[in-house]
C-alpha atoms as a PDB file:
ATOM      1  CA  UNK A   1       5.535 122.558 109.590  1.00  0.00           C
ATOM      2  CA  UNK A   2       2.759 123.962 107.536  1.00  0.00           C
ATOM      3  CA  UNK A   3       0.639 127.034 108.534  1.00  0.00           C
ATOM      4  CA  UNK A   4      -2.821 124.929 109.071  1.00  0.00           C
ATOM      5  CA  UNK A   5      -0.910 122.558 111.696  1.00  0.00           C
ATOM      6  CA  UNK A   6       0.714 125.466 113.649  1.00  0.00           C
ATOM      7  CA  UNK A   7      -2.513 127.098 114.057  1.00  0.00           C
ATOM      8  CA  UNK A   8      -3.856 123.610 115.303  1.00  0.00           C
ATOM      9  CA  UNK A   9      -1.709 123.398 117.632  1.00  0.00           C
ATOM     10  CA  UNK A  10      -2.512 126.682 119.034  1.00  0.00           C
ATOM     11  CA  UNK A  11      -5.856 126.360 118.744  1.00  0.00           C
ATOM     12  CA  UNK A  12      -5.683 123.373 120.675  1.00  0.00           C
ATOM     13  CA  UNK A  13      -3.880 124.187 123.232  1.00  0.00           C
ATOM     14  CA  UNK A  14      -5.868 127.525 123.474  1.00  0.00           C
ATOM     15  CA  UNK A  15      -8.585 125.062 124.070  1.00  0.00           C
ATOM     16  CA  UNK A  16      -7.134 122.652 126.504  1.00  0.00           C
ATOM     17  CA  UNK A  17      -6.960 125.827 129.062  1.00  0.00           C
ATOM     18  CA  UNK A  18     -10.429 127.099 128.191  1.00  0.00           C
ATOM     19  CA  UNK A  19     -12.129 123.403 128.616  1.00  0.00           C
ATOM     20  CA  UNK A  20      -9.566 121.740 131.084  1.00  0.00           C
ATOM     21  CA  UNK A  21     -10.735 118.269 130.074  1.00  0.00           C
ATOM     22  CA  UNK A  22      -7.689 115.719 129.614  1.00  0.00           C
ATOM     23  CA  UNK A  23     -10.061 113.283 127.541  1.00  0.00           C
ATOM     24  CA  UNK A  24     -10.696 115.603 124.978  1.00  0.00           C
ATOM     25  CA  UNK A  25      -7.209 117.372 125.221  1.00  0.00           C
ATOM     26  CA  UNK A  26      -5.528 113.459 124.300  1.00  0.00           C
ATOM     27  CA  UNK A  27      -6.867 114.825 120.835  1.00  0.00           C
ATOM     28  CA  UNK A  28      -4.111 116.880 120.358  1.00  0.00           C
ATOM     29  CA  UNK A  29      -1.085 114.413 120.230  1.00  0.00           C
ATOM     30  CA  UNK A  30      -3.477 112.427 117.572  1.00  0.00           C
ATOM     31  CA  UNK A  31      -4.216 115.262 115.759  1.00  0.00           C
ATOM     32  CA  UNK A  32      -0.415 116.223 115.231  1.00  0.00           C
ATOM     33  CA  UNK A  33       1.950 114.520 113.522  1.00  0.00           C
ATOM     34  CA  UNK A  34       4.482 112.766 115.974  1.00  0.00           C
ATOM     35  CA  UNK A  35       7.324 115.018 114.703  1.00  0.00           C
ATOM     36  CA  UNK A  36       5.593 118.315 115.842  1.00  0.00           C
ATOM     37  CA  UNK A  37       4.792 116.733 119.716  1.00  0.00           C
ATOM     38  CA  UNK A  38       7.454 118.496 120.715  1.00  0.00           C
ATOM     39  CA  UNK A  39       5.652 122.137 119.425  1.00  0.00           C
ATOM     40  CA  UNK A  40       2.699 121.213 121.150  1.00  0.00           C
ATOM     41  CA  UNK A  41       4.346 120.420 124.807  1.00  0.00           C
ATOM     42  CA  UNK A  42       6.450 123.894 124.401  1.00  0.00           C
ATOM     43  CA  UNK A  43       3.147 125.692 123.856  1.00  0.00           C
ATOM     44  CA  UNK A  44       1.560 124.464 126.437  1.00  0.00           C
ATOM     45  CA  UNK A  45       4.462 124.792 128.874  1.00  0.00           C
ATOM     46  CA  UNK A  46       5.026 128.380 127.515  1.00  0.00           C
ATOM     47  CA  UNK A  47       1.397 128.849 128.155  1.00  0.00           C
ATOM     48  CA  UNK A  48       1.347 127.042 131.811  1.00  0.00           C
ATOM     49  CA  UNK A  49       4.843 128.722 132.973  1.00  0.00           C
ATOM     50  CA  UNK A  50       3.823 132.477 133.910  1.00  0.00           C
ATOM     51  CA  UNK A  51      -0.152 131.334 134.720  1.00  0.00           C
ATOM     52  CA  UNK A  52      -0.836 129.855 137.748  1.00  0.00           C
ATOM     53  CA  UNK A  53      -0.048 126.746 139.478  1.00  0.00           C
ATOM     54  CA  UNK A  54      -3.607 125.060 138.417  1.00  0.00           C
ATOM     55  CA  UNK A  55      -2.410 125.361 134.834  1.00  0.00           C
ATOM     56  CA  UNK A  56       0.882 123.631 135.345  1.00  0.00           C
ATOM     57  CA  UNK A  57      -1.140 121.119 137.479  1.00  0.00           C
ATOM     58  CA  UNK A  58      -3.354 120.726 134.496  1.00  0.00           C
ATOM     59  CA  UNK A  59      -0.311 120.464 131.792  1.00  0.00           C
ATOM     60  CA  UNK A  60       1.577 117.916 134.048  1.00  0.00           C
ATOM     61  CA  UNK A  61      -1.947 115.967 134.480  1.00  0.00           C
ATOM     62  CA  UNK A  62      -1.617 115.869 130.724  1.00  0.00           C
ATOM     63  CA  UNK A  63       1.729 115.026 130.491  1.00  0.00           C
ATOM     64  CA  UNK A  64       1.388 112.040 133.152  1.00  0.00           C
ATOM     65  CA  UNK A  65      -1.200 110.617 130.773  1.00  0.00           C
ATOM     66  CA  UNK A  66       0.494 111.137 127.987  1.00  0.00           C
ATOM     67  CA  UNK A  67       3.411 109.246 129.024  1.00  0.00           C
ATOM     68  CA  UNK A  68       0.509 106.374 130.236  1.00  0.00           C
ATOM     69  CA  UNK A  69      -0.504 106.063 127.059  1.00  0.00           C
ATOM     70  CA  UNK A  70       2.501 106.407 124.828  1.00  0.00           C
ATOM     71  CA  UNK A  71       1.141 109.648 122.870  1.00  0.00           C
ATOM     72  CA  UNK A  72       4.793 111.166 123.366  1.00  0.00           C
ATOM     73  CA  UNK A  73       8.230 110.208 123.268  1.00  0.00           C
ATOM     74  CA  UNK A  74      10.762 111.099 125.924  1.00  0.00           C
ATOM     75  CA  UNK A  75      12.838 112.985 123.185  1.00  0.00           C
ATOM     76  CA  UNK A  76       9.561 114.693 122.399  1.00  0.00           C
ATOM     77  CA  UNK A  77       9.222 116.344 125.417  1.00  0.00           C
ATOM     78  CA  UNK A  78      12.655 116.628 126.572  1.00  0.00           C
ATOM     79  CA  UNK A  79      12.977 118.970 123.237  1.00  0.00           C
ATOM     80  CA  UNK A  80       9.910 120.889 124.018  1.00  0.00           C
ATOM     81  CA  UNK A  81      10.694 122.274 127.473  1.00  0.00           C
ATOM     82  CA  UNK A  82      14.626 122.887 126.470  1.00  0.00           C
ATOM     83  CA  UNK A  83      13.379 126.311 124.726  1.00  0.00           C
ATOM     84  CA  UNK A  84      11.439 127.570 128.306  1.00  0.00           C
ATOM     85  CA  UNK A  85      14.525 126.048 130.374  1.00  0.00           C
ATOM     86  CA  UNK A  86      16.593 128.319 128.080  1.00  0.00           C
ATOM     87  CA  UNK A  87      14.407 130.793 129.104  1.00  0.00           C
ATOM     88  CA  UNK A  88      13.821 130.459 132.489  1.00  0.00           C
ATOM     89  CA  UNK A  89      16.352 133.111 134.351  1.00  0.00           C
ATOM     90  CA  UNK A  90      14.673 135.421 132.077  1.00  0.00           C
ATOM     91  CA  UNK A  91      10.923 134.565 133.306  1.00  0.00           C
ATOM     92  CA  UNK A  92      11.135 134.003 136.649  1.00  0.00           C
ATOM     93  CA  UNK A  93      11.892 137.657 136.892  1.00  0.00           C
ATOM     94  CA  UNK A  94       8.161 138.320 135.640  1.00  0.00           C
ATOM     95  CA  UNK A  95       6.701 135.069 137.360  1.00  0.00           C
ATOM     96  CA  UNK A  96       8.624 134.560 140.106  1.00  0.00           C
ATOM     97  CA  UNK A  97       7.070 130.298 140.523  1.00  0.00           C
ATOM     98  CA  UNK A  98       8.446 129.680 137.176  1.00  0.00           C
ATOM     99  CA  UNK A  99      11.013 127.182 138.695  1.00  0.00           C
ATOM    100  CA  UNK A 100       8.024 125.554 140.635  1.00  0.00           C
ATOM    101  CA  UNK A 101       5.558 125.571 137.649  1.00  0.00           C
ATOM    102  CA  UNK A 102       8.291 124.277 135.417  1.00  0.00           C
ATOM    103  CA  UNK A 103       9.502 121.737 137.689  1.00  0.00           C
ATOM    104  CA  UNK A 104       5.706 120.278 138.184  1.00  0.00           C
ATOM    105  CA  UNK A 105       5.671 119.845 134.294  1.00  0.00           C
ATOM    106  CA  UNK A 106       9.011 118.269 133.965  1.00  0.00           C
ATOM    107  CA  UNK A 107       7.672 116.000 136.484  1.00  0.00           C
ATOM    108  CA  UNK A 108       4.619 114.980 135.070  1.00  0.00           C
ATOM    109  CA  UNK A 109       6.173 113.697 131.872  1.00  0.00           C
ATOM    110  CA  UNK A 110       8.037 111.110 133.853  1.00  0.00           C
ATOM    111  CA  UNK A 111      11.536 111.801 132.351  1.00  0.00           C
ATOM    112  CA  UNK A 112      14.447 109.640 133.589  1.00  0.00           C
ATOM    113  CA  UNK A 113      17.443 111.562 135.363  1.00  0.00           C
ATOM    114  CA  UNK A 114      19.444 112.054 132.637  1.00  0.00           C
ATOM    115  CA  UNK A 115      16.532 113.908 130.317  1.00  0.00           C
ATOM    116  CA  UNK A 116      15.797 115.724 133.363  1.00  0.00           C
ATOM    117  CA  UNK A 117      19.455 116.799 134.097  1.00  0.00           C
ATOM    118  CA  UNK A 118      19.701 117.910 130.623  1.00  0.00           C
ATOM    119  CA  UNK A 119      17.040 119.820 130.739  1.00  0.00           C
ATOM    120  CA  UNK A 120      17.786 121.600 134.106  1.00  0.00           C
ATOM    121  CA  UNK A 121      21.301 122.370 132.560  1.00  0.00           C
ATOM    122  CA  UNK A 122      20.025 125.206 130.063  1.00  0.00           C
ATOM    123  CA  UNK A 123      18.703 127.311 132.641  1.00  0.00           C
ATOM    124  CA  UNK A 124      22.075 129.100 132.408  1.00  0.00           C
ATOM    125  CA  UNK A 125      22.129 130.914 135.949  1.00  0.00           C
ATOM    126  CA  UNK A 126      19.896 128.948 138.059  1.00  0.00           C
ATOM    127  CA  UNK A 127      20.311 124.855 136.406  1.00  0.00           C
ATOM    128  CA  UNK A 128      21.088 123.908 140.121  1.00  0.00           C
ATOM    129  CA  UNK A 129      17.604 124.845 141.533  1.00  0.00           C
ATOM    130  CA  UNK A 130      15.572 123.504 139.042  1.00  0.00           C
ATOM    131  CA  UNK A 131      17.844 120.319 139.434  1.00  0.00           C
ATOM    132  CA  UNK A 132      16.883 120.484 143.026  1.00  0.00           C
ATOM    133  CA  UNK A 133      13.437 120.803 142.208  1.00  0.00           C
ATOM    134  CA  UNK A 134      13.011 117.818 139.511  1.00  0.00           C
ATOM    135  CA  UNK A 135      15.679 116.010 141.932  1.00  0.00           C
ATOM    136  CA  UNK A 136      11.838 116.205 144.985  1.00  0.00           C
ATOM    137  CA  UNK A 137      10.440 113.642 142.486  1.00  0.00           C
ATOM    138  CA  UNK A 138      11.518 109.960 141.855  1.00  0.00           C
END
């Protein structure tokens, strides 16, 4: 990945939480090739994960659109939240609805049980809650 497209994609996601508008923030998996999606959903779950519950709201809106439309792949965004999930016994120590927030972004990207399961898995101490939490949605 070059140096101008990782500085788009914070830039855009930067702007995606200042403007909050899903029509303009479609832009981003356009403006990106297809083989850095998955940069651009772990920056804005990183971003979304210890922020409020508005901003996961927002990412999952996102997400659910994405997924709509066909502007990600499931192995896309099943590789961008594995690096948070990784993370996640670590976070939730800081921001304690991390498992919530994370579970409402999972959700929105519509993954089938098996991506989901995967997922869960890497949170090392705690897979079995998030599993429980993904597990609310069909």
């Amino acid at each position: 990945m070059t140096e101008a497209e990782a500085k788009k994609i914070d830039e855009d996601s930067k702007e995606f939480f200042g403007v909050r508008d899903l029509d303009e923030a479609e832009h981003c998996f356009t403006n990106i090739p297809l083989q850095h999606h998955f940069r651009l959903i772990d920056k804005l779950v990183s971003s979304a994960i210890e922020s409020k519950e508005a901003d996961a709201k927002l990412v999952a809106d996102l997400l659910v659109r994405a997924t709509k439309k066909d502007l990600c792949s499931a192995a896309a965004f099943e590789e961008g939240f594995v690096p948070i999930a990784e993370m996640l016994d670590d976070i939730v120590i800081d921001a304690p609805k991390a498992f919530d927030l994370m579970a409402i972004m999972v959700n929105g990207a519509g993954l089938d049980e098996e991506r989901r399961v995967c997922i869960a898995s890497k949170s090392v101490d705690n897979s079995e809650r998030l599993l429980a939490l993904l597990s609310q949605f069909p």
